[in-house]
Protein backbone atom coordinates (compact mmCIF):
# COMPACT_ATOMS: atom_id res chain seq x y z
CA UNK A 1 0.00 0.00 0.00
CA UNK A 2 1.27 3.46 -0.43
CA UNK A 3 1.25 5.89 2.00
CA UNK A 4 -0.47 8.82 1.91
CA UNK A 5 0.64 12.08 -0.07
CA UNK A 6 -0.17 15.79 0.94
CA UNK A 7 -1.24 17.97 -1.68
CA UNK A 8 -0.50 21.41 -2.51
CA UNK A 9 -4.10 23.01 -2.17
CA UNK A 10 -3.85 24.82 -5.42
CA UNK A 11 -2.52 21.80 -6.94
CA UNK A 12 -5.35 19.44 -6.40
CA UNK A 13 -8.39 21.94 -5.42
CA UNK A 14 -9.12 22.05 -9.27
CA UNK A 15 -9.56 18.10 -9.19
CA UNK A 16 -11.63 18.23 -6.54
CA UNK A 17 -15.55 18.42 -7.14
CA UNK A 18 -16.62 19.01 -3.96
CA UNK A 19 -14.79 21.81 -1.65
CA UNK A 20 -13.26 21.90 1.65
CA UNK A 21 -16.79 23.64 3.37
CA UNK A 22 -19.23 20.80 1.86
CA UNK A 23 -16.54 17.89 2.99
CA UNK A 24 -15.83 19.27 6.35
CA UNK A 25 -19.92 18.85 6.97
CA UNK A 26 -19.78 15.76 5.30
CA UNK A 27 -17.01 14.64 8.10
CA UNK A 28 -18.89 16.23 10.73
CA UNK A 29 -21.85 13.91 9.79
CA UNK A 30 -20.28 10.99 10.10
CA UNK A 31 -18.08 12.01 13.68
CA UNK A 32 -19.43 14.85 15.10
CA UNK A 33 -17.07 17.06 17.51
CA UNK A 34 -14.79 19.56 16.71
CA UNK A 35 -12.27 19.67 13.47
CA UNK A 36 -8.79 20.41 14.90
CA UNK A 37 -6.61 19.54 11.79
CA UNK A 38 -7.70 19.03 7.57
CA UNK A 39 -6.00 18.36 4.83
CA UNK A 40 -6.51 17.49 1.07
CA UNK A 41 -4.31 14.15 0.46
CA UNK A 42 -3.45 11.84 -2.33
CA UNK A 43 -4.00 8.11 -0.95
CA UNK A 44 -5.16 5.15 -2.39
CA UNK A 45 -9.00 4.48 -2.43
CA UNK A 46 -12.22 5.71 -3.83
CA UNK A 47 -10.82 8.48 -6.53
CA UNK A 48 -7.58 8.55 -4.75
CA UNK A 49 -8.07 12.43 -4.12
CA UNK A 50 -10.06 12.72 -0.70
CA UNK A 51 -9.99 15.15 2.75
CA UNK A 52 -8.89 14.07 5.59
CA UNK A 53 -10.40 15.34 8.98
CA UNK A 54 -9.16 14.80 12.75
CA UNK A 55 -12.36 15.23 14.56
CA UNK A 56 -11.88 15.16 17.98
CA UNK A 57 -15.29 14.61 20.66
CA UNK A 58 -15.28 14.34 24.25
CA UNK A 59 -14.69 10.85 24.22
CA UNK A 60 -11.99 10.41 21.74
CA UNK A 61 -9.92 11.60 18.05
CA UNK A 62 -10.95 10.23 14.89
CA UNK A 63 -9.81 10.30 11.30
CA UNK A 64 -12.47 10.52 8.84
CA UNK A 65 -11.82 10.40 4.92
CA UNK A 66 -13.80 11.87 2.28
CA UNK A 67 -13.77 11.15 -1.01
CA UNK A 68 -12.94 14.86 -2.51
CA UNK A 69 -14.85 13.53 -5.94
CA UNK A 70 -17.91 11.98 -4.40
CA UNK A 71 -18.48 13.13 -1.25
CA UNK A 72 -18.33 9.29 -0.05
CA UNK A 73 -16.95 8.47 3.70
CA UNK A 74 -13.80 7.05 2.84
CA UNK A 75 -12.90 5.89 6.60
CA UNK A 76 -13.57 6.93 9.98
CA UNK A 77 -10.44 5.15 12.40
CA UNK A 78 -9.95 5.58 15.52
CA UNK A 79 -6.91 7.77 17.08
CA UNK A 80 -5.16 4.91 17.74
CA UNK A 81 -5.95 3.52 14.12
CA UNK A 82 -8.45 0.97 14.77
CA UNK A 83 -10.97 1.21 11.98
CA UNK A 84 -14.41 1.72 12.82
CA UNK A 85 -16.12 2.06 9.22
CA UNK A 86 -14.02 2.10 6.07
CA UNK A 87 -16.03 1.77 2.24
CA UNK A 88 -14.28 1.29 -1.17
């Protein structure tokens, strides 16, 4: 597997179909809490272009992936990396 690549936002923002605004509720949706770090990554799955979210809530951190093509949860882990919910 290859590891995950940070993207210039200019670089990849034009890929993108949805933005940053409609992913981060997207995220929120899935884990809600607070957003305390984002990012727009290259990594393998779904379009291989997706947003990556640390959401953190009173019990705990999690990751949560979306797709930045289809809007799709991508994965929601754990901080600790356990996966909780992952889809292709």
């Amino acid at each position: 597997m290859l590891p995950a690549q940070a993207t210039s936002p200019a670089a990849s923002e034009d890929k993108a179909k949805i933005d940053m605004s409609h992913a981060r509720d997207i995220a929120l949706k899935a884990y809600p809490g607070k957003i305390v770090k984002e990012e727009l990554e290259r990594k393998p799955g779904g379009s291989g272009l997706r947003y990556s979210f640390d959401i953190t809530s009173a019990k705990a951190t999690h990751e949560v992936g979306v797709d930045a093509t289809t809007g799709e949860v991508l994965e929601l882990a754990g901080r600790r990396g356990r996966r909780l919910k992952h889809r292709r």
